[in-house]
Structures are given as structure tokens and as C-alpha cells.
C-alpha atoms as a PDB file:
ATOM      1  CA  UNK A   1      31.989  14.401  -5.563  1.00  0.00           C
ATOM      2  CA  UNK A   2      29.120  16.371  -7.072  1.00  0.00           C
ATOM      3  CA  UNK A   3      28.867  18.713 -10.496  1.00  0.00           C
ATOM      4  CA  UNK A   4      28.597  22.247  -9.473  1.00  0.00           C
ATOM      5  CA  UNK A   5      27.619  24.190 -12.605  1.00  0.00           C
ATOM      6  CA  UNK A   6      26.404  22.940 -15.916  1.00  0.00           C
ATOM      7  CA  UNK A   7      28.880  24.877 -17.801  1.00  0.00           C
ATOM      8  CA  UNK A   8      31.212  22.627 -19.782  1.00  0.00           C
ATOM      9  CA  UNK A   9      34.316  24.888 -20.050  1.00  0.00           C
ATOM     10  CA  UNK A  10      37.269  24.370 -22.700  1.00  0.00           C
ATOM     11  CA  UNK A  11      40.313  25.042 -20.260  1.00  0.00           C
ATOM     12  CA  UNK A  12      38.328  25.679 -16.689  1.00  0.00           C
ATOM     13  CA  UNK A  13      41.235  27.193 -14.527  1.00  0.00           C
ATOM     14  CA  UNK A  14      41.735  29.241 -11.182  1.00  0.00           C
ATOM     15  CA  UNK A  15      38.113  28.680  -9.182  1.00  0.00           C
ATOM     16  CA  UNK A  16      38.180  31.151  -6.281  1.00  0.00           C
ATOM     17  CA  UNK A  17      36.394  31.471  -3.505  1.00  0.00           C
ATOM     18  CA  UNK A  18      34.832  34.689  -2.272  1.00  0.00           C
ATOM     19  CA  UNK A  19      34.610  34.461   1.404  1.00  0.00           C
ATOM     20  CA  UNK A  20      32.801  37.769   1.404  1.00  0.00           C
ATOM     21  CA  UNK A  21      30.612  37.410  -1.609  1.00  0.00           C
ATOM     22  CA  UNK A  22      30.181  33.412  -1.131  1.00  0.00           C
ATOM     23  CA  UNK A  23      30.450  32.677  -4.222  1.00  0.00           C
ATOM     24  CA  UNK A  24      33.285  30.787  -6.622  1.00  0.00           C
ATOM     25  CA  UNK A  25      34.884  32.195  -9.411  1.00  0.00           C
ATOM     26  CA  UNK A  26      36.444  30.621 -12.242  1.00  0.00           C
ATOM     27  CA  UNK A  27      37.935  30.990 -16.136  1.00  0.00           C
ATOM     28  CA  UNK A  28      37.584  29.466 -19.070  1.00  0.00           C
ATOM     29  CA  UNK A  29      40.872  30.719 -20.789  1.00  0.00           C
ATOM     30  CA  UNK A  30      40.518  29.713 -24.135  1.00  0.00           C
ATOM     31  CA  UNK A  31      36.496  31.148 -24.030  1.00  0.00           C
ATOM     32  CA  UNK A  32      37.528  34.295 -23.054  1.00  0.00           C
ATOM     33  CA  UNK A  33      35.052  33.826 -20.108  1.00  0.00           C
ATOM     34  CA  UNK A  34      34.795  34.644 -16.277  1.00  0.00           C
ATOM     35  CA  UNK A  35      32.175  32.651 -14.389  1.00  0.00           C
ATOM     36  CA  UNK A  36      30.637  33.246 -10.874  1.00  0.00           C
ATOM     37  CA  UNK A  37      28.575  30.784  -9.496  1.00  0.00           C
ATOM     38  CA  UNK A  38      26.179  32.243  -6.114  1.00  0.00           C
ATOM     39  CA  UNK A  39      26.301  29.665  -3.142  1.00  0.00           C
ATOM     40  CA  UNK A  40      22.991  30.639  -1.695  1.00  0.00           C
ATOM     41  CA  UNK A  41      21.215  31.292  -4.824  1.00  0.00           C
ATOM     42  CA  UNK A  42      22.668  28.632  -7.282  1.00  0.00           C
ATOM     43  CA  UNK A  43      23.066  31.279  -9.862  1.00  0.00           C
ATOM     44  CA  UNK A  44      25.310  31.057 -12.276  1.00  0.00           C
ATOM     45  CA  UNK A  45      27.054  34.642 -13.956  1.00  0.00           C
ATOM     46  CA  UNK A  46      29.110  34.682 -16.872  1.00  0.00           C
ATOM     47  CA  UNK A  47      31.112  37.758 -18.667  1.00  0.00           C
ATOM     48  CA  UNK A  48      32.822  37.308 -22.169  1.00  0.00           C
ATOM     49  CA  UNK A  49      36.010  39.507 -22.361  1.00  0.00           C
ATOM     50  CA  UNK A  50      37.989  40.618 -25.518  1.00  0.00           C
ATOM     51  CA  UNK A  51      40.929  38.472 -24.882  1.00  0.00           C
ATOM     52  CA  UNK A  52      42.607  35.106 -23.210  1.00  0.00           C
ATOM     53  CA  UNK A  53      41.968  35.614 -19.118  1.00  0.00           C
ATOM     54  CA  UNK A  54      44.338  32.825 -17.668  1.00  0.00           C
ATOM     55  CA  UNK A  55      43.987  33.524 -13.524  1.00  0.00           C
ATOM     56  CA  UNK A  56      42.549  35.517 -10.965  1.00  0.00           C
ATOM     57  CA  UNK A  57      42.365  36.509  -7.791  1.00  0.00           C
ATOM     58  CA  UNK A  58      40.088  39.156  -5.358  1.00  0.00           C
ATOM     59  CA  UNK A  59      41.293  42.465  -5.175  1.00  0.00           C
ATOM     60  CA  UNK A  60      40.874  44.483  -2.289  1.00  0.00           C
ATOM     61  CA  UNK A  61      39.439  47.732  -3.802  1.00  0.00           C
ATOM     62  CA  UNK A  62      36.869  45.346  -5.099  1.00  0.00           C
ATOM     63  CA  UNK A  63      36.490  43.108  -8.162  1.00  0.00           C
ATOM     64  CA  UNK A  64      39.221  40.799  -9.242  1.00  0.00           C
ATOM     65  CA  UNK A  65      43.106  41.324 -10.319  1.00  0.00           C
ATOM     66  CA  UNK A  66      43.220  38.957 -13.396  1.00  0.00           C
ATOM     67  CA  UNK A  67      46.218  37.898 -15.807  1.00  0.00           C
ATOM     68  CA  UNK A  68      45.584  38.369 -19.193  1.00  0.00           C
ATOM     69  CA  UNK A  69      47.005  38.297 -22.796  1.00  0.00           C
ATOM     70  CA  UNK A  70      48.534  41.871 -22.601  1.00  0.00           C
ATOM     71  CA  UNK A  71      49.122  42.330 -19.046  1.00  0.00           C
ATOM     72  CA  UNK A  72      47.781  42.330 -15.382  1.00  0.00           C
ATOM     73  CA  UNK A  73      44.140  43.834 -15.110  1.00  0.00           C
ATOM     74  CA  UNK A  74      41.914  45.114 -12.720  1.00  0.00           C
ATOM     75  CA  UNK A  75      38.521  43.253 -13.346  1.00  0.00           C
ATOM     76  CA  UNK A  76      35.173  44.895 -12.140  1.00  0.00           C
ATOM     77  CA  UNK A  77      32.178  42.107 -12.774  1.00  0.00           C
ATOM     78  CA  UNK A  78      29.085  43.877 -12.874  1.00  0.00           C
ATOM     79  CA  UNK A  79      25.723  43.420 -13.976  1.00  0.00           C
ATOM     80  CA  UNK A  80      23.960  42.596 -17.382  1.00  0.00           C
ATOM     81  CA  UNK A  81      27.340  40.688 -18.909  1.00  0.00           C
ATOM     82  CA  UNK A  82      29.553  43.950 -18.428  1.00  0.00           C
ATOM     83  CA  UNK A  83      33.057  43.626 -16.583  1.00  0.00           C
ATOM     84  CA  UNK A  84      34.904  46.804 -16.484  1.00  0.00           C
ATOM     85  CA  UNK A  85      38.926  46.170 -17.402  1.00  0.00           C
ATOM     86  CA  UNK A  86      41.344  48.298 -16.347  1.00  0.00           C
ATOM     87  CA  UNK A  87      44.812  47.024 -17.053  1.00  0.00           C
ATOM     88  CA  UNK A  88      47.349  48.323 -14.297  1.00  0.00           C
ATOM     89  CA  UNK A  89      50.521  46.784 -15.875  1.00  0.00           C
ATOM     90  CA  UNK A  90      51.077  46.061 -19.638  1.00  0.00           C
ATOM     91  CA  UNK A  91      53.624  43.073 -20.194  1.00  0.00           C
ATOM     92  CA  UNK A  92      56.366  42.478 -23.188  1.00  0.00           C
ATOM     93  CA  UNK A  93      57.035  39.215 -23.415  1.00  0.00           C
ATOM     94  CA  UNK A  94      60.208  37.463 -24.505  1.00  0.00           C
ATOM     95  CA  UNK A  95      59.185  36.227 -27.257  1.00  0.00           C
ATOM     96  CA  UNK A  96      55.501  36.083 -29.880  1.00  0.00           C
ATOM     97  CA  UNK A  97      52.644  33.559 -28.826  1.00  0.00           C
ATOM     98  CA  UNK A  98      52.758  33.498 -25.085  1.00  0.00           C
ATOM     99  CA  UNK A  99      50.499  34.564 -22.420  1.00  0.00           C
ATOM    100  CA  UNK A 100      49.962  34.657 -18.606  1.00  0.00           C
ATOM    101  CA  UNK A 101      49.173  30.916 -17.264  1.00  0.00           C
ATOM    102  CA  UNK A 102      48.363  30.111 -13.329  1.00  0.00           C
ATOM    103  CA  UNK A 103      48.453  32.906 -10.616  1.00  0.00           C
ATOM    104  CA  UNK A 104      47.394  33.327  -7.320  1.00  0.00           C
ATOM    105  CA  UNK A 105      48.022  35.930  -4.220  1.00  0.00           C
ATOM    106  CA  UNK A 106      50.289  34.903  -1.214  1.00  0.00           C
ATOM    107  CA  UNK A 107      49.270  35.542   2.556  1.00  0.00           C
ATOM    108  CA  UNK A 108      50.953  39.114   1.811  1.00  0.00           C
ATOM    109  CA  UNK A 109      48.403  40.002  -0.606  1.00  0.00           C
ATOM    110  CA  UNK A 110      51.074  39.909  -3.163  1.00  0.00           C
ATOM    111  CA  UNK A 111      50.048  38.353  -6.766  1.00  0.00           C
ATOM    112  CA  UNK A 112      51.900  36.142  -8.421  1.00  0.00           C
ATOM    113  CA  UNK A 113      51.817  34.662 -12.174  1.00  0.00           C
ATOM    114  CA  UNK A 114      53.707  32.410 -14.212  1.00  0.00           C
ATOM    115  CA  UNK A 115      53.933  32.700 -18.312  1.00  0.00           C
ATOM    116  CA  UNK A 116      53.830  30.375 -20.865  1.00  0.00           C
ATOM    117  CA  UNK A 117      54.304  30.078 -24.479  1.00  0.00           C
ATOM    118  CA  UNK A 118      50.940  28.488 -25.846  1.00  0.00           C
ATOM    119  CA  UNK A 119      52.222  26.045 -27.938  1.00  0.00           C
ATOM    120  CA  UNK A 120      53.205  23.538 -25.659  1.00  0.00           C
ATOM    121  CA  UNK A 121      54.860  21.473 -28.438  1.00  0.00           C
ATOM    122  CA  UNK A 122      57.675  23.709 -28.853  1.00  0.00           C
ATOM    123  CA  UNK A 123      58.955  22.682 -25.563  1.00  0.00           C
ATOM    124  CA  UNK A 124      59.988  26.439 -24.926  1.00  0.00           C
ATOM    125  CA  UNK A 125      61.555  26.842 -21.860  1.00  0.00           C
ATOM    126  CA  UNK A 126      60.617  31.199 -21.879  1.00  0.00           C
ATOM    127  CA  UNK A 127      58.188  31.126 -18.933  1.00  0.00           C
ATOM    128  CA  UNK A 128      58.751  33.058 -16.101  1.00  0.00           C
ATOM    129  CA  UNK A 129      57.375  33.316 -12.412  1.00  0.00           C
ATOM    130  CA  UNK A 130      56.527  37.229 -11.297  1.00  0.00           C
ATOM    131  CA  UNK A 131      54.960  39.092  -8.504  1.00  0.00           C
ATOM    132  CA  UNK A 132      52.602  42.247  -8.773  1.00  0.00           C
ATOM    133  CA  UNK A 133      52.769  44.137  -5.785  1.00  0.00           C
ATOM    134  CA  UNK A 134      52.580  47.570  -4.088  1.00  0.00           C
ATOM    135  CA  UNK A 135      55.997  48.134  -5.591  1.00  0.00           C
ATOM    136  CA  UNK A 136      55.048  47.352  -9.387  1.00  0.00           C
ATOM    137  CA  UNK A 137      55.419  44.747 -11.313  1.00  0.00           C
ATOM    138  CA  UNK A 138      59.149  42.407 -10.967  1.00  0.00           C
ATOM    139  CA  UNK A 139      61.530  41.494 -13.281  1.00  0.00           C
ATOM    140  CA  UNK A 140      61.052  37.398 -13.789  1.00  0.00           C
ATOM    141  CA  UNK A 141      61.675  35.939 -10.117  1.00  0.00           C
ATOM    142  CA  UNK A 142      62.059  32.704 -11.550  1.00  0.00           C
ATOM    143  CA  UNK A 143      63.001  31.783 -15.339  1.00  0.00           C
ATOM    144  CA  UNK A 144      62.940  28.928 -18.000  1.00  0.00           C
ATOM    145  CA  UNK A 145      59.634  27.654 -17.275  1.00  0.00           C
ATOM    146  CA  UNK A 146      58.093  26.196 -20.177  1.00  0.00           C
ATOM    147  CA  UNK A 147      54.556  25.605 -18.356  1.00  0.00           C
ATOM    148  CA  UNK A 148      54.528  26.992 -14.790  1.00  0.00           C
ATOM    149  CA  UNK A 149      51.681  25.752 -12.576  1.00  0.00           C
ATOM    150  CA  UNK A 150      50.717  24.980  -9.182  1.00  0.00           C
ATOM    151  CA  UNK A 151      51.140  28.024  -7.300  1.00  0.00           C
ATOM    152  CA  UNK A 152      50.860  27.982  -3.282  1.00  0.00           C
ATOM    153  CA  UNK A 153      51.635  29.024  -0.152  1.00  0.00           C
ATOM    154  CA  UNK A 154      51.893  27.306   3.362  1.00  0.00           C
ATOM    155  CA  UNK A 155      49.657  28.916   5.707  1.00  0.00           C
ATOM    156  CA  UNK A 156      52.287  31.010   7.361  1.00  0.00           C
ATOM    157  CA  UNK A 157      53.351  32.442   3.984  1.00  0.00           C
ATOM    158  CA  UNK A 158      56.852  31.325   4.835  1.00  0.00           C
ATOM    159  CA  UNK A 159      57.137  28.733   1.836  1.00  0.00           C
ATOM    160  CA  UNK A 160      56.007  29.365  -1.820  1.00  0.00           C
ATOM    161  CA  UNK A 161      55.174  25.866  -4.200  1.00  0.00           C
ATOM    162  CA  UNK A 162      54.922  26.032  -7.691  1.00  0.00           C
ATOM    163  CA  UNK A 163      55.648  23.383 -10.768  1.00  0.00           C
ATOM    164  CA  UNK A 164      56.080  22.895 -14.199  1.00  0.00           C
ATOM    165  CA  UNK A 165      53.816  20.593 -15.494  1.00  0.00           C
ATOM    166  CA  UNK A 166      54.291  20.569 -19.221  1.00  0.00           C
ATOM    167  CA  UNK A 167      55.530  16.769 -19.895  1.00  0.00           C
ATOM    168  CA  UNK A 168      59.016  17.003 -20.371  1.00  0.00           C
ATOM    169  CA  UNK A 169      59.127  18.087 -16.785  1.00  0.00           C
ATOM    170  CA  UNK A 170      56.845  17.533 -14.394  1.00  0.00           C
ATOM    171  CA  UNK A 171      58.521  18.742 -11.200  1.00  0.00           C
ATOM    172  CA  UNK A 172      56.880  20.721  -7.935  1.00  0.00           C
ATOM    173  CA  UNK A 173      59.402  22.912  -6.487  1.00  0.00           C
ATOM    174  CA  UNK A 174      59.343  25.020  -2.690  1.00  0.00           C
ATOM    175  CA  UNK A 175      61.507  28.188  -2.142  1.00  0.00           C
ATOM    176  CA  UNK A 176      61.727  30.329   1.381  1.00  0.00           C
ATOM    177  CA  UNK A 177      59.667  33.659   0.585  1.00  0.00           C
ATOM    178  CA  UNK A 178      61.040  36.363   2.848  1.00  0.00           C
ATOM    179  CA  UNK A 179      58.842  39.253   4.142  1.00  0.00           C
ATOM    180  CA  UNK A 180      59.565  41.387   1.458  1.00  0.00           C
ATOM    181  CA  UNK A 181      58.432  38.872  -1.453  1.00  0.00           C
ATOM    182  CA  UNK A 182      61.471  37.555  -2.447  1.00  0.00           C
ATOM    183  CA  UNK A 183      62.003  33.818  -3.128  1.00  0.00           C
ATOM    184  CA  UNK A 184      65.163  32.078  -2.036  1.00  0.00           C
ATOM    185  CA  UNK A 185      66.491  28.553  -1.472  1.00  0.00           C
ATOM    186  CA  UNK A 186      64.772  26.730  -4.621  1.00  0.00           C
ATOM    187  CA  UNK A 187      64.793  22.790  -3.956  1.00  0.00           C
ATOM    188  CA  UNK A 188      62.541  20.045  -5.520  1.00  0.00           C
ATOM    189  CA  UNK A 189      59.627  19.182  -3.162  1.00  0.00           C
ATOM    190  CA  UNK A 190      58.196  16.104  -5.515  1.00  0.00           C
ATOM    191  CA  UNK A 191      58.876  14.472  -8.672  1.00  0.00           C
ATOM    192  CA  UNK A 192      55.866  14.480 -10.186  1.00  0.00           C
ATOM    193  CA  UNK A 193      57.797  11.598 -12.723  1.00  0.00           C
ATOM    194  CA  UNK A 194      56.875   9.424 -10.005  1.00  0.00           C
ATOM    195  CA  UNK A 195      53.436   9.770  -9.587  1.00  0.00           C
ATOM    196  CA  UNK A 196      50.225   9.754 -12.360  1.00  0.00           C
ATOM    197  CA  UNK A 197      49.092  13.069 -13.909  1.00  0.00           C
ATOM    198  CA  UNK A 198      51.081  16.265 -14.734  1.00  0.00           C
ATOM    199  CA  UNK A 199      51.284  18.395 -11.696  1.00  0.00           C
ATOM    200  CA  UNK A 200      48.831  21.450 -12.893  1.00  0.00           C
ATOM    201  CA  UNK A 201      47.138  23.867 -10.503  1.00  0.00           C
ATOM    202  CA  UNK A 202      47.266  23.346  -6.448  1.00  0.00           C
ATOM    203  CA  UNK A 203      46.650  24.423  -3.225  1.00  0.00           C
ATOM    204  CA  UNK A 204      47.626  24.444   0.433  1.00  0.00           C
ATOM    205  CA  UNK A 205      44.811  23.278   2.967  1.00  0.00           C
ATOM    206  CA  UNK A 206      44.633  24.487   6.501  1.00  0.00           C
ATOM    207  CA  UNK A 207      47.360  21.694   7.788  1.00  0.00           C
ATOM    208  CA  UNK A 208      49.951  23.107   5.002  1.00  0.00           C
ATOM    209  CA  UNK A 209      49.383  20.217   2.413  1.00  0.00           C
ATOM    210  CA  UNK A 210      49.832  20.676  -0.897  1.00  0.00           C
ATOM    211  CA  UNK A 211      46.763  19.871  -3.295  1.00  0.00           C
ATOM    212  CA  UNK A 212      47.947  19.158  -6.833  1.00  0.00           C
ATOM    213  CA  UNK A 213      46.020  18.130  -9.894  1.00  0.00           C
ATOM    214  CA  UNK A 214      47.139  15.517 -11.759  1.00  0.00           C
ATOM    215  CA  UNK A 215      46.062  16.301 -15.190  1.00  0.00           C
ATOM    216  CA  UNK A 216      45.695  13.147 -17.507  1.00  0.00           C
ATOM    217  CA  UNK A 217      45.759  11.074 -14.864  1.00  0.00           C
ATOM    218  CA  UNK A 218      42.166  11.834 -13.481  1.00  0.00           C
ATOM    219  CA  UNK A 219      43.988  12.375 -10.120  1.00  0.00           C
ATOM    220  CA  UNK A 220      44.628  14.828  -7.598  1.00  0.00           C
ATOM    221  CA  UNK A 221      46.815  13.972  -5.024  1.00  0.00           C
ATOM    222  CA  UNK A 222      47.939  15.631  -1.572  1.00  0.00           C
ATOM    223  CA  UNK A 223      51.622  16.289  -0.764  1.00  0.00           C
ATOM    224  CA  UNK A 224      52.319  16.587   3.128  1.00  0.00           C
ATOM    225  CA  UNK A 225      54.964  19.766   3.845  1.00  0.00           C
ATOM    226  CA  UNK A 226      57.968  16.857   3.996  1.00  0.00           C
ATOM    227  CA  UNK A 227      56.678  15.928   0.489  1.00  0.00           C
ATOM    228  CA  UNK A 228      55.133  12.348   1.350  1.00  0.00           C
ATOM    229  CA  UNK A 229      52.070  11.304  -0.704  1.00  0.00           C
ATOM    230  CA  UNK A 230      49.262  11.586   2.072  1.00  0.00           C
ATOM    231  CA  UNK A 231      46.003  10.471  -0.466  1.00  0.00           C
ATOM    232  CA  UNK A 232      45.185  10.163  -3.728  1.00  0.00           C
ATOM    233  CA  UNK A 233      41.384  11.160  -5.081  1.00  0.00           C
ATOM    234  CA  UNK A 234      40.176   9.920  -8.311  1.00  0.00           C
ATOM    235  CA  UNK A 235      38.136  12.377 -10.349  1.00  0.00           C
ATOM    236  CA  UNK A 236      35.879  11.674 -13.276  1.00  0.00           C
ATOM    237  CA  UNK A 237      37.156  13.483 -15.962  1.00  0.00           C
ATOM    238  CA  UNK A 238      41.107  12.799 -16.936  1.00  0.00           C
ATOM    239  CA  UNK A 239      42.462  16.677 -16.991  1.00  0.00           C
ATOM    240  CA  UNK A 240      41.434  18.336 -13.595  1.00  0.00           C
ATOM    241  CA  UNK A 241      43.073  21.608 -14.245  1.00  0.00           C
ATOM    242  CA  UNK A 242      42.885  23.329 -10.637  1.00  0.00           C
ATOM    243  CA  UNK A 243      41.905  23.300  -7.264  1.00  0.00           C
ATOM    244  CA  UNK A 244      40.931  25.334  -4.276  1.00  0.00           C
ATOM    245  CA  UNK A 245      39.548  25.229  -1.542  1.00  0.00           C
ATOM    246  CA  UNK A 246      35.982  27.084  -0.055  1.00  0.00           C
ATOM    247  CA  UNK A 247      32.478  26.666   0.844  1.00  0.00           C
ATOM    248  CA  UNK A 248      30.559  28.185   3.652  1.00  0.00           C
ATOM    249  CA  UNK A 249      33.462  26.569   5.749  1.00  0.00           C
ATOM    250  CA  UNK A 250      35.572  26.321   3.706  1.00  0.00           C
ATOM    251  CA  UNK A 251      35.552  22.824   3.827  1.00  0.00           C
ATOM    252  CA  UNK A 252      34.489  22.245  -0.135  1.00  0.00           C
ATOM    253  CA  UNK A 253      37.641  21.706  -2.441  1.00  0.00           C
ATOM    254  CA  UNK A 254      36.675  23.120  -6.118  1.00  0.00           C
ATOM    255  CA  UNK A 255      37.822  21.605  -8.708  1.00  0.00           C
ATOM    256  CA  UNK A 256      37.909  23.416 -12.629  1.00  0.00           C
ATOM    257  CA  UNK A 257      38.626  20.858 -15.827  1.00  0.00           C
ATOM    258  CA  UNK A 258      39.648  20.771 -19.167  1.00  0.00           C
ATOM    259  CA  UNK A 259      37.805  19.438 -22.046  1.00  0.00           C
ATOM    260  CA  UNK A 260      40.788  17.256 -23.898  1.00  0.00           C
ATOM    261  CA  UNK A 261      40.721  17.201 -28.031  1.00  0.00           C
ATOM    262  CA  UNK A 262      40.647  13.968 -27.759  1.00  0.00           C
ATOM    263  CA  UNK A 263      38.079  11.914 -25.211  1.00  0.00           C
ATOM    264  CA  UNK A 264      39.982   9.858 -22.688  1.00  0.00           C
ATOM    265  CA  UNK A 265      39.263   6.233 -22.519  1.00  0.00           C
ATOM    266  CA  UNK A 266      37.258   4.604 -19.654  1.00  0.00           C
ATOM    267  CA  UNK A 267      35.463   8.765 -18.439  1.00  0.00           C
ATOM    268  CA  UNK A 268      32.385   9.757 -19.520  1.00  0.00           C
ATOM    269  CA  UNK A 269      32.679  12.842 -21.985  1.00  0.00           C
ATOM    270  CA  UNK A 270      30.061  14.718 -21.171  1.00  0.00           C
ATOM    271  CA  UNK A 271      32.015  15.500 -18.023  1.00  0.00           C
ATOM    272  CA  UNK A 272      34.666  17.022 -19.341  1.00  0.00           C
ATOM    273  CA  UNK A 273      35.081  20.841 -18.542  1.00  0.00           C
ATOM    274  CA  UNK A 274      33.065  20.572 -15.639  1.00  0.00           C
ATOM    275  CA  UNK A 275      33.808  22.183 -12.229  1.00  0.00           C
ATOM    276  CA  UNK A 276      33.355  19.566  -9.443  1.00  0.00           C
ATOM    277  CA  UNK A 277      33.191  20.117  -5.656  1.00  0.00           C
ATOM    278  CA  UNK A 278      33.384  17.695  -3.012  1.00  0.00           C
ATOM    279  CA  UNK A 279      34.468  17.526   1.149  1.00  0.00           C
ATOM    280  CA  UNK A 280      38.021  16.145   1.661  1.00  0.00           C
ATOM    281  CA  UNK A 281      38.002  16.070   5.015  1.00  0.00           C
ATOM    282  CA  UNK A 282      40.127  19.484   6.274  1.00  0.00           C
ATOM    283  CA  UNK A 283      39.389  22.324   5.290  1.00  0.00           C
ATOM    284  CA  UNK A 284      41.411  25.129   3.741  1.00  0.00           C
ATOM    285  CA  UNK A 285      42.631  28.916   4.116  1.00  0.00           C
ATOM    286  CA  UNK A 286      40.818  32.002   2.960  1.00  0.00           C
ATOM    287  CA  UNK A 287      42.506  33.451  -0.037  1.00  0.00           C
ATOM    288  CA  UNK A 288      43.771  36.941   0.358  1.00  0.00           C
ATOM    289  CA  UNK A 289      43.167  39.869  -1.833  1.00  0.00           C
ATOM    290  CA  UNK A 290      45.576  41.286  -3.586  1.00  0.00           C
ATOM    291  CA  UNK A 291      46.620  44.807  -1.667  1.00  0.00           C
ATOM    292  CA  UNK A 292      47.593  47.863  -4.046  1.00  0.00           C
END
């Protein structure tokens, strides 16, 4: 496992991989940031932005489709720090102090994003799981989420994963997704009770295992489709935040952190908020864009 950039983020979420551009992006939510790091060139790009950007993912008119603070944007990086925002659907949420949290596109090209209300000690169960898609934005798909995380989808597109990983839960879930978007048949793929680390963001390699960080716990583990443990791969900082897969193969698995108030015992610090890449052996799926 090797650093990729020297950037130490604050929350380091949602690295995606450019297949065309080969390049990774990523966020730092609480910087306001986006970050592009150049596989052939080992350049590094950043853009500040005027408020929280939680997840992305490539859009296919170019640029990225991002969740933000105040609704789902259209994100043009371009040169000398400037990234043209154009939001395409404003959002009211339930309730003050919350904010878009993990998102990702399915085979479809639909996106999908959960919410969250920011102060995790409330314990507020008013997230919600939606989908952006040709159609407009849903009505919440899924409700009483107080974190919602890990967002995936088997390679067929067939099966959607996602979890709550705030600590008074801790569950993955799978539900049937029909050809239309719509989710169906929700049933408890892992207890994540069971296993170290909260089950944050994830990913489905090209054998239709589930990748799941398992923040605090310095872990991330893979889930085969039945929802046996397969491995478990220690990281060196305690809160991996995210993973996906890419690389000129896409046989690199990226891997965004969080830098914790509080230094974990028995890591090295100056590792924290770093975005790691390493080879896990199989290789994963190219992500696709999100289709207006």
C-alpha cells in the first residue's frame, strides 16, 4: 500500500476514477475542496468551492455531477483553480443542519445520494437515499437514515448495497433495482455489529464483491455477493472513509481518509487524511457517467 498524494485531507471522500481522463478524483468535504490527481503526470489539481461538496461522480456532458450543501450540481473543473457550478436541482431538506453525504452512479447512469444531518450526535434518523435521473430528481427512495454510506452496485446493476454507518447502527443492506431505478426487496446483507470498523464508503469489484471501509477500525474488508467475509486489509490510518477501484487497469483500489479530532493509538498521524492506493488482486468496474 503506497501514499498517492501529499494532501492531508480533513474528511477525504468519493475518489473516482476517470477512465477517460486517467486520473482520480476526490473531496475533501469539510475543505470545501475537489482534488484531481494526473496518473501519467503525477500532478496534483485542486479547486476550492463556496460550500460543503460531499460526492461525485463523471457526467457525461463532461465534468462531474457533485452533491452539495444546497442541491445536486453540475461541476466543470477547469484551469487556474476555477470550477464552473451549475446546480441542476436545489434540495429542501427535512429539517436545518444537514447536507448530502455518499453518492455514486449505478450501471444505468443514474446518480444516487444519501443525506445526513451533520451532527452525528443527535442520532437523527432524517437521512434519506435518492436518485437523480433523466426524470428529475425522486422523492426519498429510502428513509430514516441517520448516516447513509456505502453505496454500490453488482456488476449487472441488478442489486443496489448501501449502509448506515453512524454507530448506533452499523448495518449494510441489498435491495433488487429494477430497470427503471426503483429499489425493491430491502434485506440485511451484513451486520457490520459483527465485524471491526463502521461500514462507510464501498465498492463492488469485477467478481461482484462488496468493498467496505471500516472506519475506526483501520480496516476494509470484502463481502462476497452471499455476504461471507472473503479478506480483511489493514490500512494505516484508523478512519478509511472510501474506496474505489481504478488504475490504468483498473486493478488499483483508492482509498480517501479522514483526519480524526483525536489521533488514534498505535497509527502514525501524519497519515491521517491521506489517499492510499494499492493492488488487491481483481480488479474492478469502470464507473459510469451519469446520463441527463
Amino acid at each position: 500500500m503506497h501514499i498517492l498524494s501529499t494532501t492531508r485531507n480533513q474528511v477525504g471522500e468519493s475518489p473516482l476514477w476517470s477512465v477517460a481522463e486517467q486520473a482520480l478524483y476526490w473531496v475533501d468535504i469539510e475543505a470545501r475542496r475537489l482534488h484531481r490527481f494526473d496518473w501519467i503526470s503525477r500532478v496534483e489539481q485542486t479547486w476550492d468551492l463556496a460550500e460543503r461538496l460531499a460526492c461525485i461522480a463523471l457526467h457525461a456532458d463532461g465534468g462531474l455531477i457533485a452533491g452539495m450543501e444546497s442541491g445536486i450540481f453540475h461541476l466543470r473543473p477547469g484551469a487556474n483553480g476555477v470550477c464552473a457550478q451549475e446546480r441542476i436541482h436545489g434540495v429542501q431538506f427535512v429539517r436545518q443542519g444537514m447536507r448530502f453525504n455518499d453518492g455514486r452512479c449505478d450501471r444505468a447512469g443514474r446518480f444516487w445520494v444519501t443525506s445526513m444531518v451533520m451532527d452525528m450526535r443527535l442520532k437523527a434518523d432524517d437521512g434519506a437515499l435518492y436518485s437523480m435521473s433523466p426524470t428529475g430528481f425522486s422523492a426519498p427512495l429510502v428513509s430514516n437514515l441517520v448516516t447513509g454510506n456505502g453505496l454500490a452496485f453488482s456488476p449487472d446493476g441488478r442489486t443496489m448495497y448501501f449502509s448506515d454507518s453512524h454507530p448506533s447502527v452499523q448495518k449494510i443492506w441489498a435491495m433488487d433495482l429494477d430497470s427503471n431505478g426503483v429499489p425493491s426487496n430491502r434485506r440485511l446483507f451484513v451486520d457490520m455489529l459483527s465485524y471491526p470498523g463502521r461500514p462507510d464508503g464501498a465498492a463492488v469489484d469485477a467478481e461482484g464483491a462488496y468493498w467496505i471501509c471500516g472506519n475506526d477500525a483501520g480496516q476494509i474488508h470484502r463481502f462476497m455477493p452471499d455476504g461471507r467475509l472473503d479478506k480483511t486489509i489493514k490500512v494505516p490510518v484508523s478512519k478509511p472513509s472510501m474506496c474505489s477501484f481504478g488504475g490504468p487497469e483498473l486493478a488499483h483500489l483508492f482509498i480517501t481518509s479522514i483526519t480524526p479530532a483525536q489521533p488514534a493509538e498505535g497509527v502514525d498521524a501524519a497519515l491521517d487524511g491521506a489517499v492510499f492506493v494499492m493492488q488487491p488482486g481483481v480488479r474492478g468496474l469502470p464507473e459510469t457517467p451519469f446520463h441527463p
